[in-house]
C-alpha atoms as a PDB file:
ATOM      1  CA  UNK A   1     -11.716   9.998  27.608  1.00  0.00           C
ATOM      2  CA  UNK A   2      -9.390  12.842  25.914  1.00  0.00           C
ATOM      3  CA  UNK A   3      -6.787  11.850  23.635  1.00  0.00           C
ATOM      4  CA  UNK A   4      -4.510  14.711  25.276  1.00  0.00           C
ATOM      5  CA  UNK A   5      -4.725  14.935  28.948  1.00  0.00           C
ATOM      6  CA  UNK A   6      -5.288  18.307  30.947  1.00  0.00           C
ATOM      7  CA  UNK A   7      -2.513  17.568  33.340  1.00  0.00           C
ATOM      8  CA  UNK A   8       0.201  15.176  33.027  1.00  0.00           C
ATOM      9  CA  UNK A   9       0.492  14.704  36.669  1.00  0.00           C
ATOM     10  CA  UNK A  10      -2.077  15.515  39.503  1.00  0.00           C
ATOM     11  CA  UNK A  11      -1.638  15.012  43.071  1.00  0.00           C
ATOM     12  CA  UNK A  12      -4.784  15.129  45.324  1.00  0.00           C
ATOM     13  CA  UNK A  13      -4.311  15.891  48.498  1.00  0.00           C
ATOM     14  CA  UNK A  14      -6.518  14.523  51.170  1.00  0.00           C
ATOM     15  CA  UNK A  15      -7.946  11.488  49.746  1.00  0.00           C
ATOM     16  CA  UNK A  16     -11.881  11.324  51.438  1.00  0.00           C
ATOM     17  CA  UNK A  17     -15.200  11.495  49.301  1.00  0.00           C
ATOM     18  CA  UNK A  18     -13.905  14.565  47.518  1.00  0.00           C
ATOM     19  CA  UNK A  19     -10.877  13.563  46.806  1.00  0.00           C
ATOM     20  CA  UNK A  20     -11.311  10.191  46.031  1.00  0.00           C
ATOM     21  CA  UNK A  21     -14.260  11.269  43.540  1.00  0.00           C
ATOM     22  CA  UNK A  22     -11.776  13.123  41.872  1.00  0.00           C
ATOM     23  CA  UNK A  23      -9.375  11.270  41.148  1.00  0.00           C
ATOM     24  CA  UNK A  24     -11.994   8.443  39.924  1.00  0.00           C
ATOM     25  CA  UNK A  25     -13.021  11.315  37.706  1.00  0.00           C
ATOM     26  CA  UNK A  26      -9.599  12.093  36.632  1.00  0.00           C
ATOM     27  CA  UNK A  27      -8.989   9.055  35.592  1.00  0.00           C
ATOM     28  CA  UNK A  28     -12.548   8.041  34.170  1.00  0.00           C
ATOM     29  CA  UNK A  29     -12.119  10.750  31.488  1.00  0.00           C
ATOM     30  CA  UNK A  30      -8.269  10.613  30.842  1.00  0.00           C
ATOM     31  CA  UNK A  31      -7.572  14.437  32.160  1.00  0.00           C
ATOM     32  CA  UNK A  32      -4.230  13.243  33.734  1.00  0.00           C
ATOM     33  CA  UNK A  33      -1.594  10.943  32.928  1.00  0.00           C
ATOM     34  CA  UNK A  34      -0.741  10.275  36.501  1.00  0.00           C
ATOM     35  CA  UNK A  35      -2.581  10.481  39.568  1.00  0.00           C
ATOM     36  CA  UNK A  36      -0.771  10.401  42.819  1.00  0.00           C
ATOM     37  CA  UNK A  37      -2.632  10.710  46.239  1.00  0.00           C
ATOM     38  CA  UNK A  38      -1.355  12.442  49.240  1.00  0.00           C
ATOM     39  CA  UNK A  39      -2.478  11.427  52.577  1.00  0.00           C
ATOM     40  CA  UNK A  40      -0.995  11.596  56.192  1.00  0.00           C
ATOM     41  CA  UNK A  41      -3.137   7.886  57.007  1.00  0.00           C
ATOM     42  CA  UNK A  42      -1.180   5.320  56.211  1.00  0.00           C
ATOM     43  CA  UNK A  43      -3.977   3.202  55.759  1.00  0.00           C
ATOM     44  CA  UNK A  44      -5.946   5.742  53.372  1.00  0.00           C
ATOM     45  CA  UNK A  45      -2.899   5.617  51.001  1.00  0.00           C
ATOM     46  CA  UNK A  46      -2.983   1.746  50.954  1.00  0.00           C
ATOM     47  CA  UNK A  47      -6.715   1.976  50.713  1.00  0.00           C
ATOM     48  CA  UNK A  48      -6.782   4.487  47.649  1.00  0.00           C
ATOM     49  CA  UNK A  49      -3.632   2.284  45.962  1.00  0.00           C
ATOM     50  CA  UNK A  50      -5.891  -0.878  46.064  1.00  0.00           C
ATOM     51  CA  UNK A  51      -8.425   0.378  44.984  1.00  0.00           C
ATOM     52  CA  UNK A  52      -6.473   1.673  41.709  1.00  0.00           C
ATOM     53  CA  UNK A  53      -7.790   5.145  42.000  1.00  0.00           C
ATOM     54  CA  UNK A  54      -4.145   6.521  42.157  1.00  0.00           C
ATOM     55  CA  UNK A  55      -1.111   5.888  40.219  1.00  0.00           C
ATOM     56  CA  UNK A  56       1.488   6.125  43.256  1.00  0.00           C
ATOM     57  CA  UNK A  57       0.877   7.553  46.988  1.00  0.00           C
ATOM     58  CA  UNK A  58       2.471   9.527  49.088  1.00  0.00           C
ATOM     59  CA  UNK A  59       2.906  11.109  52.626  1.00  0.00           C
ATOM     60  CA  UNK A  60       5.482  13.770  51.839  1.00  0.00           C
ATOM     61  CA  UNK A  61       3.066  17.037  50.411  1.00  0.00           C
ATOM     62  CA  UNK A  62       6.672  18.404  49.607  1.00  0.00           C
ATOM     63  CA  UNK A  63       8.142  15.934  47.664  1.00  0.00           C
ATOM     64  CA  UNK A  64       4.390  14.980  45.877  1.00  0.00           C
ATOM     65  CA  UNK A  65       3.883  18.752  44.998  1.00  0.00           C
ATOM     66  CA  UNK A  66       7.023  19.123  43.178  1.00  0.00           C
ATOM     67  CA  UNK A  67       6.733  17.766  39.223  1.00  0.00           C
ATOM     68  CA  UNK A  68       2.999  17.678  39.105  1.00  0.00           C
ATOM     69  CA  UNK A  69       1.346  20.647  37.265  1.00  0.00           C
ATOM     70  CA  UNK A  70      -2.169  19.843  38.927  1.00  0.00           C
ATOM     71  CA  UNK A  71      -2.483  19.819  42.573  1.00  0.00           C
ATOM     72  CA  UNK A  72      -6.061  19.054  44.337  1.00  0.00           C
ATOM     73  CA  UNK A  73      -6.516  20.130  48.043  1.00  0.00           C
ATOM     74  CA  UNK A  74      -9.466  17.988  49.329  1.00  0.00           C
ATOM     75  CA  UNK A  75      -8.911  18.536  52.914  1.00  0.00           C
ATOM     76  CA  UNK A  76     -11.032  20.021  55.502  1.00  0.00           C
ATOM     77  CA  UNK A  77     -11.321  23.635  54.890  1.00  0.00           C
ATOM     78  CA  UNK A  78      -8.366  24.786  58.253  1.00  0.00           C
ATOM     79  CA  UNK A  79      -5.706  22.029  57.063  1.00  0.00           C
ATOM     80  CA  UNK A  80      -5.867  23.476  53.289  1.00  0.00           C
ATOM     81  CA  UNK A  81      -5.380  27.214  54.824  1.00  0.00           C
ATOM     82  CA  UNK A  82      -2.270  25.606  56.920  1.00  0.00           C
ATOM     83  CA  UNK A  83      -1.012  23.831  54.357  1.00  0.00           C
ATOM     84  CA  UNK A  84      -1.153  26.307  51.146  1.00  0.00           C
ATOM     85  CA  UNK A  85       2.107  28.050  52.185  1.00  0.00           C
ATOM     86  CA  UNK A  86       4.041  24.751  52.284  1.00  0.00           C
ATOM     87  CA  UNK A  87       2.365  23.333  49.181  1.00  0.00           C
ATOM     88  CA  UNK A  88       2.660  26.108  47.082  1.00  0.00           C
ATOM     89  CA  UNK A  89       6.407  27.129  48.364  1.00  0.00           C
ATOM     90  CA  UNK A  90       7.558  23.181  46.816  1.00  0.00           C
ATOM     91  CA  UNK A  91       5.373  23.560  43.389  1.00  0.00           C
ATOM     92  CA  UNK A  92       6.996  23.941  40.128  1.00  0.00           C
ATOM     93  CA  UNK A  93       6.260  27.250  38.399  1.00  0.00           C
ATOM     94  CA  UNK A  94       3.069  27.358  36.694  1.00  0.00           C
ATOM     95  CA  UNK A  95       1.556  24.533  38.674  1.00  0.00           C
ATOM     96  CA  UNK A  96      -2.068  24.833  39.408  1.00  0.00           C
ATOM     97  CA  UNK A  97      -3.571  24.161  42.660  1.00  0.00           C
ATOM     98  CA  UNK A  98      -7.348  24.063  43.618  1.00  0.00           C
ATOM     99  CA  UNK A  99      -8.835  23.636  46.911  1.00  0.00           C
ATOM    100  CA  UNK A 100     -12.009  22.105  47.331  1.00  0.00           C
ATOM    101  CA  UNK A 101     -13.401  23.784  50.589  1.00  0.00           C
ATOM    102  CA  UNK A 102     -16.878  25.229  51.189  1.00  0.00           C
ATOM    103  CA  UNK A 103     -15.799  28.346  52.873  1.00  0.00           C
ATOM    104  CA  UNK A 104     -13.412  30.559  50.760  1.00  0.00           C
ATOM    105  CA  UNK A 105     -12.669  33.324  52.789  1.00  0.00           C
ATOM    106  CA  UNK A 106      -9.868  31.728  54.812  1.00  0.00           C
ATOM    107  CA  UNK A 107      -8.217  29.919  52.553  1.00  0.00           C
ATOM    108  CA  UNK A 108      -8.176  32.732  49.956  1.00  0.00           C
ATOM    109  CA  UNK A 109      -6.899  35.273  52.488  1.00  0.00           C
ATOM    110  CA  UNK A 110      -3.877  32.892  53.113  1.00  0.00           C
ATOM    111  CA  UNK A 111      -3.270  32.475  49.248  1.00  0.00           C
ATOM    112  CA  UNK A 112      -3.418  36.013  48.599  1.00  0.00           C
ATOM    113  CA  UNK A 113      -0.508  36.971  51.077  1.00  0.00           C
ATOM    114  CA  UNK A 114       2.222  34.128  49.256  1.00  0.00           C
ATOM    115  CA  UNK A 115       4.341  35.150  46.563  1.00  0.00           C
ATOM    116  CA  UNK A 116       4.634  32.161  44.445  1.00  0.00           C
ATOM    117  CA  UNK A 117       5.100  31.252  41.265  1.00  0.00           C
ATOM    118  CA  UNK A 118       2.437  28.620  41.112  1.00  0.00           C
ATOM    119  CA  UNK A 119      -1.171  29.793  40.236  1.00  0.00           C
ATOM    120  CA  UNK A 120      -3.672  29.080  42.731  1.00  0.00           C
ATOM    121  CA  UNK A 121      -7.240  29.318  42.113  1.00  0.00           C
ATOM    122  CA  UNK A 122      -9.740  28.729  45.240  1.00  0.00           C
ATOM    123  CA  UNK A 123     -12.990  26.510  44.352  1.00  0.00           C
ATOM    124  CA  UNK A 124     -15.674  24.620  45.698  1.00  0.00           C
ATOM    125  CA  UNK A 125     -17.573  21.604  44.431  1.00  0.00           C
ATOM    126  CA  UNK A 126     -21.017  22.081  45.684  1.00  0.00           C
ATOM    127  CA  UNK A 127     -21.219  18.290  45.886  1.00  0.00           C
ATOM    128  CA  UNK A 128     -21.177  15.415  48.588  1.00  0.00           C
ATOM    129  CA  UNK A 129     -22.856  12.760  50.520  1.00  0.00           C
ATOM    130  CA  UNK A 130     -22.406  12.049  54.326  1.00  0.00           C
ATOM    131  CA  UNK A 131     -19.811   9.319  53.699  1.00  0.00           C
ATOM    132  CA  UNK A 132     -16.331  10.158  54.109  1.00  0.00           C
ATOM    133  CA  UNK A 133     -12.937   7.583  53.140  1.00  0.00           C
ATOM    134  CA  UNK A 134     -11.435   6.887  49.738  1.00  0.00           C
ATOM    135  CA  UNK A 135     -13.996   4.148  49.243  1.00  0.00           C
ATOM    136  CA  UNK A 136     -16.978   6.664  49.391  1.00  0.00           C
ATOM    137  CA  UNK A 137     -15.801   8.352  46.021  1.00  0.00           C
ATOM    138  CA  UNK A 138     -17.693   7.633  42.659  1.00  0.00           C
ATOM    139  CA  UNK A 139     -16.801   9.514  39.262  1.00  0.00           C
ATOM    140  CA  UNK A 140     -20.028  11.043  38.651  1.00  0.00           C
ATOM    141  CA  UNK A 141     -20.286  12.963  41.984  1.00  0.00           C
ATOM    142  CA  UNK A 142     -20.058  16.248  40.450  1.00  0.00           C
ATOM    143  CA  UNK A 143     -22.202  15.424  37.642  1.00  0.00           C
ATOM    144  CA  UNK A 144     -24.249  18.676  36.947  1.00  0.00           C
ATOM    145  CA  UNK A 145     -23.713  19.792  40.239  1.00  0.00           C
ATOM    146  CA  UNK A 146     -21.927  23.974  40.515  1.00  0.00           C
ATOM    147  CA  UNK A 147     -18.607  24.100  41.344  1.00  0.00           C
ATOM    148  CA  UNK A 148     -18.054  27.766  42.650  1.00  0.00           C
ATOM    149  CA  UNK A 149     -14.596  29.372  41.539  1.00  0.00           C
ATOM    150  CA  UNK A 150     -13.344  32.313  43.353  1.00  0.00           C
ATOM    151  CA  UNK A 151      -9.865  33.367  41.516  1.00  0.00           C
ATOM    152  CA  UNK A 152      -7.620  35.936  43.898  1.00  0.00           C
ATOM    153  CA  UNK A 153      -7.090  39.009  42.726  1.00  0.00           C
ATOM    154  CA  UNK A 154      -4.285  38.575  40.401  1.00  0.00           C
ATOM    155  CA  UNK A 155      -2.329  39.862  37.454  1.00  0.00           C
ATOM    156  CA  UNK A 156       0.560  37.557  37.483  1.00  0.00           C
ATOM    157  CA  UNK A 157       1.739  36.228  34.313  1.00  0.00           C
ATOM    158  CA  UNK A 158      -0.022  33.353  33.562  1.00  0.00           C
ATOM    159  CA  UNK A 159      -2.765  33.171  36.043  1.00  0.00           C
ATOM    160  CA  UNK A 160      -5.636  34.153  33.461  1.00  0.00           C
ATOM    161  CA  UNK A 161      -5.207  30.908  31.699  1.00  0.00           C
ATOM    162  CA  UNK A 162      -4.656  29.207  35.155  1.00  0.00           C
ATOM    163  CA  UNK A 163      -8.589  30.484  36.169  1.00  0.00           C
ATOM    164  CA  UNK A 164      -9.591  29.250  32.527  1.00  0.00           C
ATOM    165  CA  UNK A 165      -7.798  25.627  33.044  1.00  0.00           C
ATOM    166  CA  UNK A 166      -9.194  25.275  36.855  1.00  0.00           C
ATOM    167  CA  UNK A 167     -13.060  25.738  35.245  1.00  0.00           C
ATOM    168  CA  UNK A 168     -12.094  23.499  32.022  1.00  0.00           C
ATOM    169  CA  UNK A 169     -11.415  20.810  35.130  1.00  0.00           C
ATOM    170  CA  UNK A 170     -14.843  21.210  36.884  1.00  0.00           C
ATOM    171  CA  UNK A 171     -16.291  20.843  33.129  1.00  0.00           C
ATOM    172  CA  UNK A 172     -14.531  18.040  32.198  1.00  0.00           C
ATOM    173  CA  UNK A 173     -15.357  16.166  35.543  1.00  0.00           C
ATOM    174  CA  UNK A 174     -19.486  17.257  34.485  1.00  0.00           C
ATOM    175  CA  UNK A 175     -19.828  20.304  36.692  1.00  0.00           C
ATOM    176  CA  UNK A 176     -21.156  23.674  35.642  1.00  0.00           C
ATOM    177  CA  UNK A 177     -18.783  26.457  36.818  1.00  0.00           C
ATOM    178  CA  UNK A 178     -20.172  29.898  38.542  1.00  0.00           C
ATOM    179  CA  UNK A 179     -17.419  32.677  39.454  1.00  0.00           C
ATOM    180  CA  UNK A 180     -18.003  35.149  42.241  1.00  0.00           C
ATOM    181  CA  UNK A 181     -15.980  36.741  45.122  1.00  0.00           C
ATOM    182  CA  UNK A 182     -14.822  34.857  48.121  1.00  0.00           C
ATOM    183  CA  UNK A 183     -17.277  36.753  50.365  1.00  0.00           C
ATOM    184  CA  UNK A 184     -20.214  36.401  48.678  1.00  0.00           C
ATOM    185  CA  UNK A 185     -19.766  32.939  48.264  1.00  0.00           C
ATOM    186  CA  UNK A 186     -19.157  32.189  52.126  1.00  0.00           C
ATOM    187  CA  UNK A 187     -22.667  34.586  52.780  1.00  0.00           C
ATOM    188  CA  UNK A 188     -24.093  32.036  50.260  1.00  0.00           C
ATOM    189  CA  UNK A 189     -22.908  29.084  51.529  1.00  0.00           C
ATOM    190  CA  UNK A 190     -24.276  29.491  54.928  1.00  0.00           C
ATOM    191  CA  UNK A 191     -27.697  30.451  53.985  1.00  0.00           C
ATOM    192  CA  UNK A 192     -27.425  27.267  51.442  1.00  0.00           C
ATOM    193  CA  UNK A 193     -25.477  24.562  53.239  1.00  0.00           C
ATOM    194  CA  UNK A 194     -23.541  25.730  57.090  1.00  0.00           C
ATOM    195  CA  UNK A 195     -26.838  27.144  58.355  1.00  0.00           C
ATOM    196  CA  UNK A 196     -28.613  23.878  57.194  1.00  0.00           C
ATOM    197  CA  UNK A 197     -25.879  21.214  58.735  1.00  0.00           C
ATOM    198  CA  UNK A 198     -26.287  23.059  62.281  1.00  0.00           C
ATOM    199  CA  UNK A 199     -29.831  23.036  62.072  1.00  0.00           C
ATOM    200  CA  UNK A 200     -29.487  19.029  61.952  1.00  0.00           C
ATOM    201  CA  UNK A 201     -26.882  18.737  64.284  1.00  0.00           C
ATOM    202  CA  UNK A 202     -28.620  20.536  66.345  1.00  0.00           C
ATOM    203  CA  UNK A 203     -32.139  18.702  66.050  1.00  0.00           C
ATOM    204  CA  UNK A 204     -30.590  14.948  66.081  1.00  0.00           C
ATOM    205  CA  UNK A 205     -28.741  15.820  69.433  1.00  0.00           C
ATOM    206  CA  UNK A 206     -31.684  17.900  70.841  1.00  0.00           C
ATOM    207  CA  UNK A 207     -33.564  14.375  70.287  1.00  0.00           C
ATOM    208  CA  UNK A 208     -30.952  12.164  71.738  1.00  0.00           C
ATOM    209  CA  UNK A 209     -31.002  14.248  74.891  1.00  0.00           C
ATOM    210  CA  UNK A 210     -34.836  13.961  75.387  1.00  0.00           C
ATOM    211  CA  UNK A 211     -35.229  11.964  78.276  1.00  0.00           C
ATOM    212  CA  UNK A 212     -38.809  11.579  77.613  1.00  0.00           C
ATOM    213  CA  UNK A 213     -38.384   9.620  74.139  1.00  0.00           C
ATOM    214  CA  UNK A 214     -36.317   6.359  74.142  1.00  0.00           C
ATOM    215  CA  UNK A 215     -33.469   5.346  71.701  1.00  0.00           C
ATOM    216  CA  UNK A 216     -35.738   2.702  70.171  1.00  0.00           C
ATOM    217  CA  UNK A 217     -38.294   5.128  69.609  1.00  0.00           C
ATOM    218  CA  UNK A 218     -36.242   7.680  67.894  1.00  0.00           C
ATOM    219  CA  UNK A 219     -35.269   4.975  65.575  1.00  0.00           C
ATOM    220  CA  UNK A 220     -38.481   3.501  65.520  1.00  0.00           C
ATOM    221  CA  UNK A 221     -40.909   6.339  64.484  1.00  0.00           C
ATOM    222  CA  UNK A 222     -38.366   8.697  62.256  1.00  0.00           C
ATOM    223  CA  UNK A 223     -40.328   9.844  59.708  1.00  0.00           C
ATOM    224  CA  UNK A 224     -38.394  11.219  56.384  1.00  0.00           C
ATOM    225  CA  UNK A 225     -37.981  14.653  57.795  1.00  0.00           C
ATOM    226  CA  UNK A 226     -36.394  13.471  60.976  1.00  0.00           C
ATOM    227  CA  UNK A 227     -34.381  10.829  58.895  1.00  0.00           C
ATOM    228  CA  UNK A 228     -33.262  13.330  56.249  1.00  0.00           C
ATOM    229  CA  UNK A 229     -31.644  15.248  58.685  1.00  0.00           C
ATOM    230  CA  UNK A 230     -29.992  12.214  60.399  1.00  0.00           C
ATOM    231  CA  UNK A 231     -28.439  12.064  56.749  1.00  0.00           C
ATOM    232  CA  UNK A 232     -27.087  14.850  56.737  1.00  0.00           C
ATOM    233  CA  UNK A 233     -25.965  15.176  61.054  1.00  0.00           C
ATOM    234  CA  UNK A 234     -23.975  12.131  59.859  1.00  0.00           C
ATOM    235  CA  UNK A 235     -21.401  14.321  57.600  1.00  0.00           C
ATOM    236  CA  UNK A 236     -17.779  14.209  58.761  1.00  0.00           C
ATOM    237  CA  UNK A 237     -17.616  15.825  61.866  1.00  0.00           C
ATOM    238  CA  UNK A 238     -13.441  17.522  61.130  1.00  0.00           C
ATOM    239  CA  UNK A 239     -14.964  19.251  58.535  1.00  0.00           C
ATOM    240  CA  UNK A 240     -17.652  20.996  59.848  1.00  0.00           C
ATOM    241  CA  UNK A 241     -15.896  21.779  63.027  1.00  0.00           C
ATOM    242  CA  UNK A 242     -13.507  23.439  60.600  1.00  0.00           C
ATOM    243  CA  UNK A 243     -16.383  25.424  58.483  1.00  0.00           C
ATOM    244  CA  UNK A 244     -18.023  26.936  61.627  1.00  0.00           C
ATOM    245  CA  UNK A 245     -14.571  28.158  62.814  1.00  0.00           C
ATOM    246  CA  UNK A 246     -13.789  29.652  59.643  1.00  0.00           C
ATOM    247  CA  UNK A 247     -16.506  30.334  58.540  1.00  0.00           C
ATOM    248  CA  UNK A 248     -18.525  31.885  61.951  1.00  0.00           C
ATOM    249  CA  UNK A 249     -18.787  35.623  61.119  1.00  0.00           C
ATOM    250  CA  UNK A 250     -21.150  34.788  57.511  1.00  0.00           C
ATOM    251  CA  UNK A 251     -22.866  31.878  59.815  1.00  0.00           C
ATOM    252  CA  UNK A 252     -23.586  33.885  62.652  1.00  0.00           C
ATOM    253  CA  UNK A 253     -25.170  36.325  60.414  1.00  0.00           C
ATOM    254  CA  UNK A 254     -27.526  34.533  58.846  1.00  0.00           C
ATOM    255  CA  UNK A 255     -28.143  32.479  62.058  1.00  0.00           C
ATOM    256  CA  UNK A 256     -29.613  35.819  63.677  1.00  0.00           C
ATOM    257  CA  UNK A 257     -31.722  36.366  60.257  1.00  0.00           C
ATOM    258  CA  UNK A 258     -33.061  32.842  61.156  1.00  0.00           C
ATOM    259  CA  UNK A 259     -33.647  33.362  64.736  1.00  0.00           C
ATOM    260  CA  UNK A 260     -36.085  36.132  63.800  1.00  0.00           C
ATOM    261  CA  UNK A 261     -37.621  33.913  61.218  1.00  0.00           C
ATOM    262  CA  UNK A 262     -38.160  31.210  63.832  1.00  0.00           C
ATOM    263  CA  UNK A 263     -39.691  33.397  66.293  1.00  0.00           C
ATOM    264  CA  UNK A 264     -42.335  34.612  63.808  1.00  0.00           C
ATOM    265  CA  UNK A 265     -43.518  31.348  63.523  1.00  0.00           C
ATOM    266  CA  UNK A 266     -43.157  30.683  67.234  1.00  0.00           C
ATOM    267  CA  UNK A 267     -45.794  33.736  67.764  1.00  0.00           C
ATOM    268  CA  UNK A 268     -47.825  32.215  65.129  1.00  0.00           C
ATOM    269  CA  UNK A 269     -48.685  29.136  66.253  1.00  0.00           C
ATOM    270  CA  UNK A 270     -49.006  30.688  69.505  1.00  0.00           C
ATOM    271  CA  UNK A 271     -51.839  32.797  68.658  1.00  0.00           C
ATOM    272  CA  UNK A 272     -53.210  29.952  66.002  1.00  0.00           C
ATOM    273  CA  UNK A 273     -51.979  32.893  62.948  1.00  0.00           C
ATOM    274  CA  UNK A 274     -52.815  30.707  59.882  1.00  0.00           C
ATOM    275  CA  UNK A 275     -52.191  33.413  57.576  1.00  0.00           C
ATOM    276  CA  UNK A 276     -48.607  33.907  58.631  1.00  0.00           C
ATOM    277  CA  UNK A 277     -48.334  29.931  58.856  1.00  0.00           C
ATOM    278  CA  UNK A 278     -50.205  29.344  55.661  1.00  0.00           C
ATOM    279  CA  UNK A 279     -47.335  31.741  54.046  1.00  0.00           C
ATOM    280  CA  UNK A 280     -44.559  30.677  55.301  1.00  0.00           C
ATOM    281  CA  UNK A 281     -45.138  27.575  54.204  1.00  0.00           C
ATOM    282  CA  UNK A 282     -45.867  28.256  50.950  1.00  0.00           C
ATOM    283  CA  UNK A 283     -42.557  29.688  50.261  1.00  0.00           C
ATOM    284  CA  UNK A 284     -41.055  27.077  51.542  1.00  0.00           C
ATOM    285  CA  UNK A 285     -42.840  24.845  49.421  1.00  0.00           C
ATOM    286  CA  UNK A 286     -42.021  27.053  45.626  1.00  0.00           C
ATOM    287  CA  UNK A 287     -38.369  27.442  47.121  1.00  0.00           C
ATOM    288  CA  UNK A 288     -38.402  23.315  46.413  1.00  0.00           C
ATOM    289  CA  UNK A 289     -39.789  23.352  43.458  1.00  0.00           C
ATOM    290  CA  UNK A 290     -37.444  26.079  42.017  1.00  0.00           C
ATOM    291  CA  UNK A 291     -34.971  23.375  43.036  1.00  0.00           C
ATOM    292  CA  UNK A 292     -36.196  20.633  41.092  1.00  0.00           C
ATOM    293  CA  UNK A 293     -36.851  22.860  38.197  1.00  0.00           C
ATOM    294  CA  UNK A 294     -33.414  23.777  38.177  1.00  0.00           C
ATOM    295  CA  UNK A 295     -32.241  20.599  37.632  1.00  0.00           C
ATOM    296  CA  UNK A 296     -30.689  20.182  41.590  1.00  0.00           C
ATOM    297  CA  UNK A 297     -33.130  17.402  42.500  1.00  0.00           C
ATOM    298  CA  UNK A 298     -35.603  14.662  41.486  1.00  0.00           C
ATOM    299  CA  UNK A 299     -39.239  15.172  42.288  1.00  0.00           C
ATOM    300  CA  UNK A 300     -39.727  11.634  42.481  1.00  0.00           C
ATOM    301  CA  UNK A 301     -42.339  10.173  45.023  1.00  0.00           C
ATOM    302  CA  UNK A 302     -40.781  10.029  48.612  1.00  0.00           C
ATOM    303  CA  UNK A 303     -37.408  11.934  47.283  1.00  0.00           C
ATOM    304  CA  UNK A 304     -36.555   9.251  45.096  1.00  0.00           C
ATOM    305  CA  UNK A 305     -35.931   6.338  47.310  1.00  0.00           C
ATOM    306  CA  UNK A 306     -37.135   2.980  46.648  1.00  0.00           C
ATOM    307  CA  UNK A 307     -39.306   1.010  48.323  1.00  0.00           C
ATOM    308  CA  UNK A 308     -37.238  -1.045  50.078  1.00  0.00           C
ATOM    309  CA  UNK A 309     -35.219   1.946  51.319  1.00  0.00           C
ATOM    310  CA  UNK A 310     -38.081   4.299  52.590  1.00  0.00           C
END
């Protein structure tokens, strides 16, 4: 906990598992003197006041943007584009705002065309679980995890040292900080995460639908591949609607490279090709252990989970 806080009063907007983490972290580690939480549900303001994670609530993004010199957009990735102009138009000068999204282009392009006094720096924890709410956050969620920052293309006054203050947040909440450009980071992230989700969405419902395999079997026999990917097919379903809608020109591109990929193997195992099978594999298999070398993942037995979870 710092003696002198970053920010003497944040507002998060949007208080689910991102927001809520935050604003345990916040707290955790003294970076604000006041935390107040922004929500349209009434019962996710109640929820987040019980739970003491915020100072004071509110449902008024007008009236809980102006005073605060830290503002935290943890909504899904269309409602932070729609909201920026109104957010930023009722900040005091100087204010820093941060978005949390996983697709940058959108809500950057929206940000670039204001004229506003307030600084306002996109970024993106590359952090979460499938739960959603204000009771799914925990203060060590970004714990050595990247948060990606991708500043606009600025020479205001001022928003130098508002680029430097957003990373000194994502490295006082335990996050190391990369900077690129908005594009590259939306390629990135659906090679790394989009492309990934849709795969599972895609597999859980193609097994739901199969007539030929009951309910109680799919539950019954899931092995940890098929369960994994239940894990992640059970992420909030607003916000990936919203990242494949702002996100489908980077997704669709690497969607086609996969398609090719996937028909390569198709031909394989069609004509029994165990070199092209054998190979495949195998980078598939030094692509994890990269991973785990980098620090992104255990390499405990059965991906960490106890025994009574497996």
């Amino acid at each position: 906990m710092t003696d002198t806080p970053l920010f003497e009063h944040a507002v998060v907007v949007g208080i689910g598992l991102i927001g809520s983490s935050m604003a345990h972290a916040m707290r955790e580690r003294g970076l604000a003197r006041k935390i107040t939480g922004c929500d349209a549900d009434d019962a996710v303001r109640a929820r987040a006041q019980e739970i003491g994670i915020v100072d004071a609530v509110s449902a008024d993004i007008k009236k809980a943007a102006k005073g605060a010199d830290l503002i935290i957009i943890a909504t899904p990735v269309q409602a932070a584009a729609d909201m920026i102009r109104d957010i930023a138009g009722a900040s005091d000068p100087g204010t820093l705002i941060v978005d949390v999204g996983s697709v940058k282009g959108a809500f950057a392009g929206k940000a670039r065309a204001l004229q506003t006094h307030a600084h306002i720096v996109p970024c993106h924890p590359v952090a979460g679980t499938e739960q959603s709410g204000p009771d799914s956050g925990f203060a060590s969620l970004f714990e050595n995890r990247w948060c990606i920052v991708t500043p606009l293309e600025r020479d205001a006054p001022g928003y130098r040292a508002a680029i430097d203050k957003a990373i000194a947040l994502w490295k006082a909440v335990g996050a190391q900080v990369e900077v690129m450009d908005a594009g590259h980071h939306d390629i990135a992230l659906a090679i790394t995460s989009h492309l990934p989700h849709l795969l599972a969405f895609t597999l859980v419902g193609a097994a739901d639908d199969l007539e030929t395999v009951t309910q109680s079997e799919i539950i019954k026999y899931s092995a940890g591949g098929f369960r994994d990917f239940t894990r992640i097919a059970a992420s909030d379903p607003t916000m990936w609607r919203d990242v494949f809608l702002t996100n489908k020109d980077a997704v669709l591109e690497v969607l086609g490279r996969f398609t090719e990929e996937l028909a390569v193997l198709q031909r394989a195992i069609r004509w029994a090709d165990a070199d092209t099978l054998e190979d495949v594999f195998s980078r598939g298999r030094n692509i994890r252990r990269a991973i785990i070398q980098s620090g992104q993942e255990t390499d405990a037995p059965n991906f960490g989970r106890d025994k009574e979870n497996r």
